[in-house]
Every structure is written in structure tokens, then in C-alpha cells.
Protein backbone atom coordinates (compact mmCIF):
# COMPACT_ATOMS: atom_id res chain seq x y z
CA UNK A 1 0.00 0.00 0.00
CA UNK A 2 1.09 3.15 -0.74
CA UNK A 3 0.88 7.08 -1.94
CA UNK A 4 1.01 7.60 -5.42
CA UNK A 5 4.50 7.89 -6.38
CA UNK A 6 6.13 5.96 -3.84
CA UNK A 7 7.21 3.29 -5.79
CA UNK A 8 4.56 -0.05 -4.71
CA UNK A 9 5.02 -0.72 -8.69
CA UNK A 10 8.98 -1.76 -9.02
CA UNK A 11 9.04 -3.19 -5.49
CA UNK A 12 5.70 -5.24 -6.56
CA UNK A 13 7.55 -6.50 -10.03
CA UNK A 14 10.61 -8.02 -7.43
CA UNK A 15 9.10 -9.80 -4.84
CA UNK A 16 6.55 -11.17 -7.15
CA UNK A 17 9.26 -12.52 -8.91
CA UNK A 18 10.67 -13.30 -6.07
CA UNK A 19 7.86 -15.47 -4.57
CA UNK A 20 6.77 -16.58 -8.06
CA UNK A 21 3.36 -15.40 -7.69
CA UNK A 22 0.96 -13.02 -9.52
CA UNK A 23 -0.19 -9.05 -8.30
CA UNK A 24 -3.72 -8.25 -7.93
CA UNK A 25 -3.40 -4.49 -8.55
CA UNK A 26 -5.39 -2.17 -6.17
CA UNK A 27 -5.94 0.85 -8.35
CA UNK A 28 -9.04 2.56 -9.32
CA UNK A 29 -7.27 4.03 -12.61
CA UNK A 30 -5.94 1.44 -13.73
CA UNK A 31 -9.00 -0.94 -13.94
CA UNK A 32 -9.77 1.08 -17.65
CA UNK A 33 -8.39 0.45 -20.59
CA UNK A 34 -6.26 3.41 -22.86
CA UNK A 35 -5.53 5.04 -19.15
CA UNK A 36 -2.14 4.13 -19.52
CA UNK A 37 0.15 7.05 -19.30
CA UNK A 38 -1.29 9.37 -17.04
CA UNK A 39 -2.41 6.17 -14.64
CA UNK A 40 1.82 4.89 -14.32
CA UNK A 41 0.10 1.74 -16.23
CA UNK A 42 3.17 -1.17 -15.94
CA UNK A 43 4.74 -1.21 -19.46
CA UNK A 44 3.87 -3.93 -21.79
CA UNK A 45 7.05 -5.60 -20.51
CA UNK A 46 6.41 -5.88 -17.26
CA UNK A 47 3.13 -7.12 -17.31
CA UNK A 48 4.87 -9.71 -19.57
CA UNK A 49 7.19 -10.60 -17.01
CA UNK A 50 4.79 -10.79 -13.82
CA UNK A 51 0.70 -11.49 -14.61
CA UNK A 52 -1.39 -8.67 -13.10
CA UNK A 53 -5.23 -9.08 -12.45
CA UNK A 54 -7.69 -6.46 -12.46
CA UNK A 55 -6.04 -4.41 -15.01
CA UNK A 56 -7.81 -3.19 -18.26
CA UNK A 57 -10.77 -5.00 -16.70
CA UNK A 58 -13.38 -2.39 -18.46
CA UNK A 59 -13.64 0.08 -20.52
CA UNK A 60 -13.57 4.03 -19.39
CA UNK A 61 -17.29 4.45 -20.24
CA UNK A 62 -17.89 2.12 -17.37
CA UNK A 63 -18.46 2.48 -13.82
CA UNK A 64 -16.62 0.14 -11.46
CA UNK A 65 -17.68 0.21 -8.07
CA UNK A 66 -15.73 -1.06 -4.91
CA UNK A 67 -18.07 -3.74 -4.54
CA UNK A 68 -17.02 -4.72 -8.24
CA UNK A 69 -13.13 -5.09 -6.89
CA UNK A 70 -13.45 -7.15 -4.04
CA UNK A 71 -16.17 -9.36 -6.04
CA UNK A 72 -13.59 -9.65 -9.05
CA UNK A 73 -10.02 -9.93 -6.64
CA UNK A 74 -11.12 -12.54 -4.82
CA UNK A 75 -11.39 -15.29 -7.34
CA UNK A 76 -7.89 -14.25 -8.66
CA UNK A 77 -6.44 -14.66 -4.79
CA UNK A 78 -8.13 -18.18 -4.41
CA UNK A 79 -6.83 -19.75 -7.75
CA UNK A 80 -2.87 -18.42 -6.23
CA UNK A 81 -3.36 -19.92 -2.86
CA UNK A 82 -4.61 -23.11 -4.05
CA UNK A 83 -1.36 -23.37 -6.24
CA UNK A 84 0.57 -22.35 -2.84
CA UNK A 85 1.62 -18.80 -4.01
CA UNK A 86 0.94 -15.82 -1.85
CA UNK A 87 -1.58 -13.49 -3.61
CA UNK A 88 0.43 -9.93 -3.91
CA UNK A 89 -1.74 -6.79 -3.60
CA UNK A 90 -0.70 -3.55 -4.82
CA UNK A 91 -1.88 -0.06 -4.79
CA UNK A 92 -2.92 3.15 -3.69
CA UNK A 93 -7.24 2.62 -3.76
CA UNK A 94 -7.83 2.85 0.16
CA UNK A 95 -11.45 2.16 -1.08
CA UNK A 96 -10.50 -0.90 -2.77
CA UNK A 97 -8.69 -2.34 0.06
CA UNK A 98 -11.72 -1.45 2.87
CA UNK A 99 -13.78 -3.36 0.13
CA UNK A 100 -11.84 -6.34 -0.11
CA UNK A 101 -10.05 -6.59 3.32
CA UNK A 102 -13.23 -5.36 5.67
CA UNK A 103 -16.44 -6.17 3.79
CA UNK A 104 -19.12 -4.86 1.79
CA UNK A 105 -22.34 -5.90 3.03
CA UNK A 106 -24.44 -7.72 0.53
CA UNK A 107 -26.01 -5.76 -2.03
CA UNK A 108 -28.05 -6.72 -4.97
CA UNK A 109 -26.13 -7.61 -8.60
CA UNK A 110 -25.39 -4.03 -10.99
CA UNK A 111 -27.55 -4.01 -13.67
CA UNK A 112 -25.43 -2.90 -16.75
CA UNK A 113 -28.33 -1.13 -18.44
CA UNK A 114 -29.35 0.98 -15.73
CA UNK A 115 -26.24 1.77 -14.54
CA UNK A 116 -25.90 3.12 -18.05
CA UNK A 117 -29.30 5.04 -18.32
CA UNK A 118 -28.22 6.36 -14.18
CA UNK A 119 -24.76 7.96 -16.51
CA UNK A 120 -26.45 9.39 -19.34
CA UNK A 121 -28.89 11.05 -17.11
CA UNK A 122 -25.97 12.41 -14.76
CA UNK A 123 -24.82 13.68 -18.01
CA UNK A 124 -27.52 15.38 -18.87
CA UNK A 125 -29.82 16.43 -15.71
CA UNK A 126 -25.95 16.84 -13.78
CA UNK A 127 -24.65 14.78 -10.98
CA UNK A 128 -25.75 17.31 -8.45
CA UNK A 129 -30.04 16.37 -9.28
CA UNK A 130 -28.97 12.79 -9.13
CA UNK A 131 -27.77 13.17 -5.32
CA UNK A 132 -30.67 15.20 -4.81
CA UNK A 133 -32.81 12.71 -5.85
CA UNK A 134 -31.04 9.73 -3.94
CA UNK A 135 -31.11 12.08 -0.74
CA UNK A 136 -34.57 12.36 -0.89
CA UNK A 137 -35.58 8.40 -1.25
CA UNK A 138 -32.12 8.07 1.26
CA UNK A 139 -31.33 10.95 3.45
CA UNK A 140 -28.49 8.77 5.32
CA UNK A 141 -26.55 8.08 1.92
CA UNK A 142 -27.62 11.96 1.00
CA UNK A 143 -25.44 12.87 4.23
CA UNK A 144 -22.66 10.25 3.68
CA UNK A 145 -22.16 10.34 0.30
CA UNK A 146 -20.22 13.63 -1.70
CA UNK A 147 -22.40 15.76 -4.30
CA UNK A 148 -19.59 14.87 -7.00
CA UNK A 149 -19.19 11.14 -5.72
CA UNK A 150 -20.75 9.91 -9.20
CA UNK A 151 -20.13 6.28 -8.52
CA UNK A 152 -21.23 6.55 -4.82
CA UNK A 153 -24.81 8.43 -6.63
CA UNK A 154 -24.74 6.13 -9.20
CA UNK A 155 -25.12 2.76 -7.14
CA UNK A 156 -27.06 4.01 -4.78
CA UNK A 157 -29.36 5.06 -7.25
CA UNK A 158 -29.34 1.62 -8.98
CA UNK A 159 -29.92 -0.15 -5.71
CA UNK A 160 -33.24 1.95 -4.73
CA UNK A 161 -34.89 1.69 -8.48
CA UNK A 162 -33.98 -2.16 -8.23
CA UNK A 163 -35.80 -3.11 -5.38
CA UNK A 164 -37.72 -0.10 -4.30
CA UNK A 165 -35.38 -0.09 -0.70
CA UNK A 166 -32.61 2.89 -0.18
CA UNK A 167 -29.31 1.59 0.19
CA UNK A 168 -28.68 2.00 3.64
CA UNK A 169 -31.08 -0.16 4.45
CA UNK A 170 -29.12 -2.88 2.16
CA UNK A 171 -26.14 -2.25 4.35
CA UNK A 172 -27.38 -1.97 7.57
CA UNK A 173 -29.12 -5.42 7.24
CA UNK A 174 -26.68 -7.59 5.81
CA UNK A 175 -23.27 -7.92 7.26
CA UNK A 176 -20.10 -8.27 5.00
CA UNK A 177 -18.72 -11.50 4.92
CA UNK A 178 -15.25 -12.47 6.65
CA UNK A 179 -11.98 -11.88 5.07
CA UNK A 180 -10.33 -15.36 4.33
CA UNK A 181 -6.89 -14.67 4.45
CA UNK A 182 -4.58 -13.90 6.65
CA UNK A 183 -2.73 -10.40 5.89
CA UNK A 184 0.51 -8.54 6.06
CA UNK A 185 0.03 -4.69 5.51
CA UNK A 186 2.76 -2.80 4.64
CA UNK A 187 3.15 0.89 3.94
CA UNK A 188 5.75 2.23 1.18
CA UNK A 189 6.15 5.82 1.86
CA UNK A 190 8.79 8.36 1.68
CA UNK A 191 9.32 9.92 5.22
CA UNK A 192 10.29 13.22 3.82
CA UNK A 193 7.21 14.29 1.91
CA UNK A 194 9.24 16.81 -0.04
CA UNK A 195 10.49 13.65 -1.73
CA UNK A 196 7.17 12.34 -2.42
CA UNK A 197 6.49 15.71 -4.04
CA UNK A 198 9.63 15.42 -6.21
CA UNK A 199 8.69 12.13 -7.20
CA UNK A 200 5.23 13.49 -8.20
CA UNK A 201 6.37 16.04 -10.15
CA UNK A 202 9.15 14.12 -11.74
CA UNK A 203 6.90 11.38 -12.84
CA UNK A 204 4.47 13.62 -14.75
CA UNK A 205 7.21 15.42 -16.49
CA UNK A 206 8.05 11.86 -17.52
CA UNK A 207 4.48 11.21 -18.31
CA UNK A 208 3.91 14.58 -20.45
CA UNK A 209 7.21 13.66 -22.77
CA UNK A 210 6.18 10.17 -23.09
CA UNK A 211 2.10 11.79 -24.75
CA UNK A 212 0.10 12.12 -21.81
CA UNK A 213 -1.86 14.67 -23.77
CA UNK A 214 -1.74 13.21 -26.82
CA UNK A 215 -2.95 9.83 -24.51
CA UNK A 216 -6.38 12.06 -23.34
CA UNK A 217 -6.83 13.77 -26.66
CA UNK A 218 -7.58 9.97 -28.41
CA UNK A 219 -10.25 9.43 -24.78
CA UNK A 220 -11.67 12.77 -25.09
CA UNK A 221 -12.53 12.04 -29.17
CA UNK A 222 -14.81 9.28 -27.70
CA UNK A 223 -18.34 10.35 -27.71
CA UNK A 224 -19.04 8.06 -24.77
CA UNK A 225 -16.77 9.94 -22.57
CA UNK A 226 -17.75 13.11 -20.47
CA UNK A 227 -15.02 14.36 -17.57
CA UNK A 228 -18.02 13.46 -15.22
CA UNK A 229 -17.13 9.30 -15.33
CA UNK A 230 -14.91 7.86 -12.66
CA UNK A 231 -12.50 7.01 -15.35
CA UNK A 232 -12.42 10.74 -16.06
CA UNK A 233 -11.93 12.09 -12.65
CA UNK A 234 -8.64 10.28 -12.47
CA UNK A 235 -5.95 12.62 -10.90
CA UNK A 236 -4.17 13.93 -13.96
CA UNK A 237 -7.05 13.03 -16.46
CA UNK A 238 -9.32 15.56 -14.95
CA UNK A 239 -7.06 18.65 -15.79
CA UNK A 240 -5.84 17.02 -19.20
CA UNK A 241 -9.27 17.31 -20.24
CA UNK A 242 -9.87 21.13 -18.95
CA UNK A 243 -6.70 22.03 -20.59
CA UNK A 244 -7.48 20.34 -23.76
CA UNK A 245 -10.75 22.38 -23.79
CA UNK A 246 -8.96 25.42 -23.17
CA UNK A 247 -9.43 26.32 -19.68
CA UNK A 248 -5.82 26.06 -18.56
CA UNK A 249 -2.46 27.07 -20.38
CA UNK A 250 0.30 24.20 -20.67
CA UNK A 251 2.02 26.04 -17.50
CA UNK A 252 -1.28 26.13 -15.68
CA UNK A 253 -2.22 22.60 -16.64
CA UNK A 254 1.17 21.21 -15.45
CA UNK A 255 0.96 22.90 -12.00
CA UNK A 256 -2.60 22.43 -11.29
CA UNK A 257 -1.98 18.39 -12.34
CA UNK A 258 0.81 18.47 -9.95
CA UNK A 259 -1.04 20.01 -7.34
CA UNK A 260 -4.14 17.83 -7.56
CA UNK A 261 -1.29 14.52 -7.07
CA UNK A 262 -0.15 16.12 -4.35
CA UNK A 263 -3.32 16.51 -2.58
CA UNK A 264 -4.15 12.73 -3.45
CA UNK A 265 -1.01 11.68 -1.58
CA UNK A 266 -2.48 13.72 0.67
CA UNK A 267 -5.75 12.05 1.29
CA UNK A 268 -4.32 8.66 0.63
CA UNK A 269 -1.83 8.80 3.69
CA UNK A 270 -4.81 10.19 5.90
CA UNK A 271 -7.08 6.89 5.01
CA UNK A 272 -3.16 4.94 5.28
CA UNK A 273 -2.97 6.57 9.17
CA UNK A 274 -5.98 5.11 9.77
CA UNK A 275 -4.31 1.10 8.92
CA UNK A 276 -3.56 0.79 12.56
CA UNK A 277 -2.15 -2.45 11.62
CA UNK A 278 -0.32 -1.68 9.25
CA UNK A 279 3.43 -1.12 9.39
CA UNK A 280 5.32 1.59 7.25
CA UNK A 281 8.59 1.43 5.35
CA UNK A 282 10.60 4.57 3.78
CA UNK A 283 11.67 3.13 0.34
CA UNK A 284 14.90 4.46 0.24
CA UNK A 285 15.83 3.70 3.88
CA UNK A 286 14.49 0.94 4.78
CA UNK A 287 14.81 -1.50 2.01
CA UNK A 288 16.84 -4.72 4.54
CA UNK A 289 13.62 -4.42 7.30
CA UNK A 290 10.61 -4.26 4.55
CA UNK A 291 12.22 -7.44 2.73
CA UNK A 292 12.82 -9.01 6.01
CA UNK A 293 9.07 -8.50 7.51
CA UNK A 294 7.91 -9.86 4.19
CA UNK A 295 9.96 -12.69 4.58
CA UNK A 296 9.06 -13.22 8.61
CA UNK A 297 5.37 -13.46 7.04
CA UNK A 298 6.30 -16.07 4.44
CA UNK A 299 7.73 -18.13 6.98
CA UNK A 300 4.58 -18.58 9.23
CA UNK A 301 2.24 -19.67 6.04
């Protein structure tokens, strides 16, 4: 688990070659297909060299919830452990994890076609009447749920024209099922966040000379696109679009990109302070102890 930028992906390639096993990645971005560049996508090469599930799993028109992650990890997990391999998870999605790790609690099946007709009205009668609507039929999910938390509207939405019952009710009635693994959490994050900041804003220089833009440009032709979608929102994505419609300059663009990364470290080492279990590792210090805890947890399987 990690910040954005701290470097989960190289460590991931090693010890999964390592431990000849597989990585079930843990990223919201990554899940769509074409985000490549501006979602640090592995390279062709090393998804060659070490299998990765639960990337390019749909396409950025769709929505894919939590619920849709831990459903679609866990089969992935099972198939490695019955082969005696330890599944590897990696990323930055503290949603994802809660998902998977903690428990949803049991929710009806998504219905592709109205999750669809739920987006094109979002697009059209905006995001903000959809959570209107839901907090009216819902008032608990209206107070928990974000205004611009599309997916959040969108499935809670789904769930109440389903079966006629908000969502809450779903969830306070049915209690997740139990984890069935045992787990070693580990943090990879710089101590210094000035260096987490450098990495940020090395990366995307990296990512703008390697046709970032060029990268949203092909998305944004799609007429099934609208920045609204999750896939959209993606730090990076997000302001690639507004610049590309003219709202930003290339300056203004690369700063305000930069920024928003920063503040997504941000937020993800709040949700990572609150892994009480977990145990946190500076990358560039403490290389020796994160290889040995991983290797104290082997040992006990």
C-alpha cells in the first residue's frame, strides 16, 4: 500500500518474482483500458514478465464500483493460494482495500443497463439532481455520500430503483462476509514528503514527454466519454481534459496536475494513518527491514 508515487510498482515487479506469484493491482485508474500514461500503467514488458489481475478490466465508459473489486479480486487470490503462491496486492485505492479486506455488506447484482441510463442522465440532468434525488428516497446516503461522488450516486441510485429499498437499508441489514486470508500490511512511503512531491512532479514530467496529452486527446474524441465518469476524474485526467478544452495554459495545466497529485497523496496517507495495523517502510531507507518483515510473514504460512 502506498501514496502515489512511492514506488509499490517496481518493489511489486521483485518480490513477485521473487515469490513466483501473480499481483492483484489495487488501483481505481488502472482498472480502464487506454488510461495508460497518465495512470503509471506497468509497461507492456512488465506485465509480460509478472501477470497482473484487475487491469484493463473495463472500458472508461464504465463504472466500477468497490463492490465490483473485491467481487472480481477474490477469485484471482483463491486460484494463487490453491497453487501455494501468496496473492500480492498492490496499490494506492484505500477504497479498494476497505472493500476487499473489511467487507461490503451484501447488495443486490449491478444491472449494466441501468447503470448506463443512471450515466447518461448524470450527463444530462448533472450529478448534483442525481444526489438530490437519492437524498430524498435516502437521506443517510444523502449525508454520507459527496455531491460529485458519481459512482457513490450512481449505485445508490441503482440499488433503490432495483428493489424499491434505499441503500442503507441494504447495508445496515446484511453484514459483510469475513476476510479469508490472513494479511501482512505494509506501507511504502517516503518519510520526507518533499520527496514524495519530487517524485510526483518528476513522474508527470516523464508522463507529459512520453504523450500524456496526446494519450487524453484519443479518450476525449470518444463520444461516450464526459469528464463526469470515474475514469475521467482520475488525478491527472481531470485537468488534461480542462486544458485540452482550453481552460488552462500548458504552465497552468502542469501545475494544477501536480497540485491535484499532491493533494491525493495527501488524502491517501490520511485513510493509510488510519491502517492501525499496518506497518510503514521509507523506500529508500528501509529496504533490509521491509524485505525481512515480508519474509518473517512467508515463513509462518
Amino acid at each position: 500500500m502506498g501514496p502515489t508515487a512511492s514506488g509499490k510498482t517496481a518493489l511489486a515487479l521483485d518480490w513477485a518474482l521473487r515469490l513466483d506469484t501473480e499481483v492483484v493491482s489495487v488501483d481505481s485508474a488502472l482498472v480502464y483500458r487506454g488510461l495508460d500514461i497518465g495512470a503509471a500503467k506497468p509497461t507492456r514488458e512488465e506485465l509480460d514478465r509478472v501477470r497482473h489481475h484487475l487491469i484493463d478490466v473495463r472500458e472508461p465508459h464504465e463504472i466500477f464500483s468497490a463492490a465490483d473489486f473485491a467481487r472480481e479480486a477474490l477469485p484471482p487470490m483463491q486460484a494463487l493460494a490453491a497453487r501455494g503462491r501468496v496473492p500480492l496486492l498492490v496499490g494506492g485505492t484505500g477504497l479498494y482495500f476497505s472493500a476487499l479486506l473489511d467487507g461490503l455488506s451484501e447488495l443486490p447484482a449491478a444491472d449494466p443497463a441501468l447503470r448506463a441510463a443512471i450515466a447518461a442522465e448524470g450527463a444530462g440532468r448533472g450529478w448534483a439532481a442525481l444526489h438530490a434525488e437519492m437524498a430524498a428516497v435516502d437521506p443517510a446516503a444523502g449525508r454520507r455520500i459527496q455531491p460529485r461522488d458519481v459512482q457513490r450516486i450512481s449505485r445508490a441510485l441503482e440499488v433503490y430503483r432495483l428493489t424499491g429499498r434505499p441503500i442503507s437499508a441494504w447495508q445496515a441489514e446484511h453484514a459483510p462476509a469475513r476476510f479469508p486470508f490472513r494479511v501482512l500490511k505494509l506501507v511504502l512511503a517516503p518519510a520526507d514528503r518533499a520527496v514524495l512531491h519530487e517524485r510526483i512532479a518528476r513522474r508527470f514530467d516523464l508522463m507529459l514527454a512520453a504523450g500524456f496529452l496526446d494519450e487524453v486527446r484519443r479518450l476525449k474524441a470518444d463520444p461516450r466519454l464526459h469528464p463526469d465518469l470515474p475514469s475521467m476524474r482520475a488525478v491527472g485526467y481531470r485537468q488534461a481534459w480542462r486544458h485540452l478544452a482550453g481552460a488552462t495554459d500548458a504552465a497552468g495545466f502542469r501545475d494544477e496536475a501536480i497540485a491535484a497529485t499532491r493533494q491525493l497523496a495527501k488524502r491517501q496517507l490520511t485513510w493509510l494513518r488510519g491502517q492501525l495495523d499496518a506497518r510503514w517502510f521509507d523506500p529508500a531507507r528501509d529496504a533490509t527491514a521491509l524485505h525481512a518483515a515480508m519474509d518473517a510473514f512467508i515463513a509462518r504460512r
